[in-house]
N, C-alpha and C. Protein backbone atom coordinates (compact mmCIF):
# COMPACT_ATOMS: atom_id res chain seq x y z
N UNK A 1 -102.83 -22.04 79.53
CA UNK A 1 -103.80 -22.18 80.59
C UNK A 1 -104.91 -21.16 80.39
N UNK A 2 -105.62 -21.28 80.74
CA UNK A 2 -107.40 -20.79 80.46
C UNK A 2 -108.09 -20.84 81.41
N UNK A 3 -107.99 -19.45 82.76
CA UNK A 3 -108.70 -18.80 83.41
C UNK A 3 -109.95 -17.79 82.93
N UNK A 4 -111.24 -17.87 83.17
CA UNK A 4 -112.19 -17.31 83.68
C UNK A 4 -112.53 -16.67 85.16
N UNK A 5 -112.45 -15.78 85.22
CA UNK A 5 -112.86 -14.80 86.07
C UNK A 5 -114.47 -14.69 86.38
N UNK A 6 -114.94 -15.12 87.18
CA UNK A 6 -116.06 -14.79 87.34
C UNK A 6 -117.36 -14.41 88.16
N UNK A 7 -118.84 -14.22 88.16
CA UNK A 7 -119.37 -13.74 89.29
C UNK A 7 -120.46 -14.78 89.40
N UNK A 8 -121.49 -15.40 90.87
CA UNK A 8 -122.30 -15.94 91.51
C UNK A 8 -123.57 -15.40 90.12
N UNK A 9 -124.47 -16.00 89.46
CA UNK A 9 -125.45 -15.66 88.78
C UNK A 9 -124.90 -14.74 87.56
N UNK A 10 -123.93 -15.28 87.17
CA UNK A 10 -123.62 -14.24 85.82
C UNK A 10 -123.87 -14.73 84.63
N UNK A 11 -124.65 -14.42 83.86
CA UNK A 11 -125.49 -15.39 82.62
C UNK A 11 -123.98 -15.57 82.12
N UNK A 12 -123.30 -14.05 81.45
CA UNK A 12 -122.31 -14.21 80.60
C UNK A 12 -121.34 -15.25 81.13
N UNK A 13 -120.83 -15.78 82.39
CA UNK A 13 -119.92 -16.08 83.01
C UNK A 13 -120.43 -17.46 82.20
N UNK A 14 -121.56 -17.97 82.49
CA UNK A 14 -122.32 -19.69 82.74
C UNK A 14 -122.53 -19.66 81.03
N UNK A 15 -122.45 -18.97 80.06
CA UNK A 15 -122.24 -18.97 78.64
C UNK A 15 -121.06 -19.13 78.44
N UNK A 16 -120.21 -18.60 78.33
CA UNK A 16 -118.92 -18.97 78.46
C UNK A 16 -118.11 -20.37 78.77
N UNK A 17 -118.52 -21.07 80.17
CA UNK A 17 -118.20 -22.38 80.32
C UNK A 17 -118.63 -23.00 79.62
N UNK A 18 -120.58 -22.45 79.31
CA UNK A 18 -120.91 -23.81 78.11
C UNK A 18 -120.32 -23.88 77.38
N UNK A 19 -119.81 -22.84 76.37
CA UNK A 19 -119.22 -23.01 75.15
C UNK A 19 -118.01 -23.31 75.67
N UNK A 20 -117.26 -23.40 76.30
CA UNK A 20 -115.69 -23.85 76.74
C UNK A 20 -116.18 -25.43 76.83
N UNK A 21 -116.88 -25.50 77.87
CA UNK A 21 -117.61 -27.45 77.81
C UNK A 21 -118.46 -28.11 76.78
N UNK A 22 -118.65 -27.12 75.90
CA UNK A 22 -119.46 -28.34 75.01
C UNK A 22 -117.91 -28.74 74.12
N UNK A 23 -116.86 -27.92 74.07
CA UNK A 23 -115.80 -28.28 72.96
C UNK A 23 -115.03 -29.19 73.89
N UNK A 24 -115.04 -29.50 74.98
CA UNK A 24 -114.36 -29.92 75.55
C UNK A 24 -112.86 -29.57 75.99
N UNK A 25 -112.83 -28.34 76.10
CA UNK A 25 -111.79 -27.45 76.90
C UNK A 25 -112.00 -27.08 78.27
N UNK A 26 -110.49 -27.05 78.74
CA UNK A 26 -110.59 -27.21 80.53
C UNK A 26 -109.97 -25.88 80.37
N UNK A 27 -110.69 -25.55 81.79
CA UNK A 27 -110.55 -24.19 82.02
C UNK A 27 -110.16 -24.50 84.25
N UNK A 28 -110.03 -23.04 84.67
CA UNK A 28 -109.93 -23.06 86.07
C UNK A 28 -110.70 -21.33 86.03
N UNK A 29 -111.60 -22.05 86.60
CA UNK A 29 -112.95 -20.61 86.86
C UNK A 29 -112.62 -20.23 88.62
N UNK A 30 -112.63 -18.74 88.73
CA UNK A 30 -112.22 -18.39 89.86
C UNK A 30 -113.23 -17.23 89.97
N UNK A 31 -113.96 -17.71 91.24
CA UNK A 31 -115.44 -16.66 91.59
C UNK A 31 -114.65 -15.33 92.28
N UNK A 32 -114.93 -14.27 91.70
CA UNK A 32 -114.37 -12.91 91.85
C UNK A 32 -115.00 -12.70 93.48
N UNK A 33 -116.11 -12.95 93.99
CA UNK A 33 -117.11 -13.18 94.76
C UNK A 33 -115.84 -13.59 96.05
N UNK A 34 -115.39 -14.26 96.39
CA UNK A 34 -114.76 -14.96 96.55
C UNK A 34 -112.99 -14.53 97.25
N UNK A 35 -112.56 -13.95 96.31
CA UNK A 35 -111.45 -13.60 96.34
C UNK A 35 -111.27 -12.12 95.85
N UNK A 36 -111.28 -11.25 97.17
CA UNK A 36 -110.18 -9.60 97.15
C UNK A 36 -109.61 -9.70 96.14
N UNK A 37 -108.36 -10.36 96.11
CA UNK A 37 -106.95 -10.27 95.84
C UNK A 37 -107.33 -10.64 94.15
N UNK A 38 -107.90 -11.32 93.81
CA UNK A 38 -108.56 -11.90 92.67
C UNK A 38 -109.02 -10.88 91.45
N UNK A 39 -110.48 -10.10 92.77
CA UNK A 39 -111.29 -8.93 91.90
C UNK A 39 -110.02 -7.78 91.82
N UNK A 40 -109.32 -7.22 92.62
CA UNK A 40 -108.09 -6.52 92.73
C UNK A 40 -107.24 -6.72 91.06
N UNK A 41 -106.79 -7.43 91.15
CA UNK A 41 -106.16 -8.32 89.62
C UNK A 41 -107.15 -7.96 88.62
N UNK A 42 -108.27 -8.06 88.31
CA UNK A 42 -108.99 -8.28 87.34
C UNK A 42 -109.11 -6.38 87.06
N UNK A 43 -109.64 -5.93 88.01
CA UNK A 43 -109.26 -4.77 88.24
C UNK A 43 -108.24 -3.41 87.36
N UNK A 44 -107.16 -4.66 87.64
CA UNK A 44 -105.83 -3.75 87.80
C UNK A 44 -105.67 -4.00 85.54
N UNK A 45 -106.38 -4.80 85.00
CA UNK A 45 -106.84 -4.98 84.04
C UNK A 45 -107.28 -4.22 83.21
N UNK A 46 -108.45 -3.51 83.94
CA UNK A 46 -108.67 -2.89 83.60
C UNK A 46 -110.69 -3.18 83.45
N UNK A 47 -110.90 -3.81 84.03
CA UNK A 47 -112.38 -4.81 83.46
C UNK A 47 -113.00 -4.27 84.97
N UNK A 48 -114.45 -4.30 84.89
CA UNK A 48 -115.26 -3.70 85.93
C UNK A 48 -116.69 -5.17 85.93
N UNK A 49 -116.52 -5.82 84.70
CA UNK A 49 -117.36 -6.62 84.71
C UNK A 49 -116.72 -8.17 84.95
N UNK A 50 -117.70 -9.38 84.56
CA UNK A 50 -117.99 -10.53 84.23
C UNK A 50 -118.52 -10.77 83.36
N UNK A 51 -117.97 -11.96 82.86
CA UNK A 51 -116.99 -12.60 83.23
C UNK A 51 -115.52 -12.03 82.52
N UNK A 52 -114.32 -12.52 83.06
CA UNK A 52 -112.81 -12.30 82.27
C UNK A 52 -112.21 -13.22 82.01
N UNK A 53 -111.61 -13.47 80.85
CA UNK A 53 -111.10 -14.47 80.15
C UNK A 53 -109.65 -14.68 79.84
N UNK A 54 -108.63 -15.14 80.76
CA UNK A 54 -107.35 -14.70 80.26
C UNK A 54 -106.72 -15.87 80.17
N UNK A 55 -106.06 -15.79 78.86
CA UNK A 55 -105.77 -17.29 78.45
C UNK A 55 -103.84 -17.02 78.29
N UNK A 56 -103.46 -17.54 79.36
CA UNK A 56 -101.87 -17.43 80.09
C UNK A 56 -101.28 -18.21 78.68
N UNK A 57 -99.81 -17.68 78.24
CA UNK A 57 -98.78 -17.85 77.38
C UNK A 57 -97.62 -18.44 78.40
N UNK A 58 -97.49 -18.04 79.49
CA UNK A 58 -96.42 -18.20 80.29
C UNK A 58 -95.72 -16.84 80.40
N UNK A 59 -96.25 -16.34 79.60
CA UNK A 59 -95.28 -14.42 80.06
C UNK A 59 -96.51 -13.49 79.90
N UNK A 60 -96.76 -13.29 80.88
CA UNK A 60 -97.89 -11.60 81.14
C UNK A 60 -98.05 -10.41 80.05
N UNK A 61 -97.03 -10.45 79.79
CA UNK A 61 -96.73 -9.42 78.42
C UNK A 61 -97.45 -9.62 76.83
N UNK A 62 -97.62 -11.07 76.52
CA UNK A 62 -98.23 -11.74 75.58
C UNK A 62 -99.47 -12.37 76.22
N UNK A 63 -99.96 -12.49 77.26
CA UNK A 63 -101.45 -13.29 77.41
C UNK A 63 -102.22 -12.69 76.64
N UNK A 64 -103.32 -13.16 76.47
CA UNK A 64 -104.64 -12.61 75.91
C UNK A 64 -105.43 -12.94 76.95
N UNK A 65 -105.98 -11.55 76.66
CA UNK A 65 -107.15 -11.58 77.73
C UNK A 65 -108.66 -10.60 77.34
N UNK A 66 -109.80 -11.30 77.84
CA UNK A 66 -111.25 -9.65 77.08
C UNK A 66 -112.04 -10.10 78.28
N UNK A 67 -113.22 -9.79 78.29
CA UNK A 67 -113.79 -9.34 79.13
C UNK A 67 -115.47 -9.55 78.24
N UNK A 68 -116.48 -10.15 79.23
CA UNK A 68 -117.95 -10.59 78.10
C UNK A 68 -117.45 -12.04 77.49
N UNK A 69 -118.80 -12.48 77.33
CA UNK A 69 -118.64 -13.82 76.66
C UNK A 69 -118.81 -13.47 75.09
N UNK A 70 -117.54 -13.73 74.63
CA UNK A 70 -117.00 -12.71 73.52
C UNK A 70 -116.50 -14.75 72.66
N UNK A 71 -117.55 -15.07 71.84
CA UNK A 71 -117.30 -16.41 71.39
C UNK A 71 -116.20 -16.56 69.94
N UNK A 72 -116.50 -15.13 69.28
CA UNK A 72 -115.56 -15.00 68.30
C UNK A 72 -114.32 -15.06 68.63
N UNK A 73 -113.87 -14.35 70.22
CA UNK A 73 -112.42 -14.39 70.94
C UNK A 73 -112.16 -15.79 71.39
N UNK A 74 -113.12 -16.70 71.78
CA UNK A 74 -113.01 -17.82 72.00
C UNK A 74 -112.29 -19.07 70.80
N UNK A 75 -112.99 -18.51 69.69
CA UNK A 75 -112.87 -19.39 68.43
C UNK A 75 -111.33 -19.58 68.28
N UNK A 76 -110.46 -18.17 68.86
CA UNK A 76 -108.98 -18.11 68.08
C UNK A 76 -108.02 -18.85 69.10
């Protein structure tokens, strides 16, 4: 699964989906804006910006996750 983290007017955030939508990958984008409990998490991460990219394994310990519309991290 392939969460984005993100903010209201964030170039990097709206770069990111493009390149997630032009390949035709689904994602679930969650406006930091939005949700405490959310920015809290992203937070606890370690990330201060937008957008965040954390692409779930099913165990927390192995996700990958960065921070910036980082397309080389996207590619893998």
């Amino acid at each position: 699964m392939l969460t984005i983290y993100t903010l209201p007017n964030c170039q990097q955030c709206n770069a990111t989906k493009r390149w997630l939508e032009k390949r035709g990958l689904r994602y679930v984008a969650v406006d930091l804006a939005q949700g405490p409990a959310d920015a809290a998490a992203v937070a606890a991460l370690g990330y201060q910006q937008a957008p965040v990219v954390i692409v779930s394994t099913g165990d927390p310990e192995t996700d990958l996750h960065w921070g910036d519309f980082r397309p080389d991290y996207l590619e893998r």
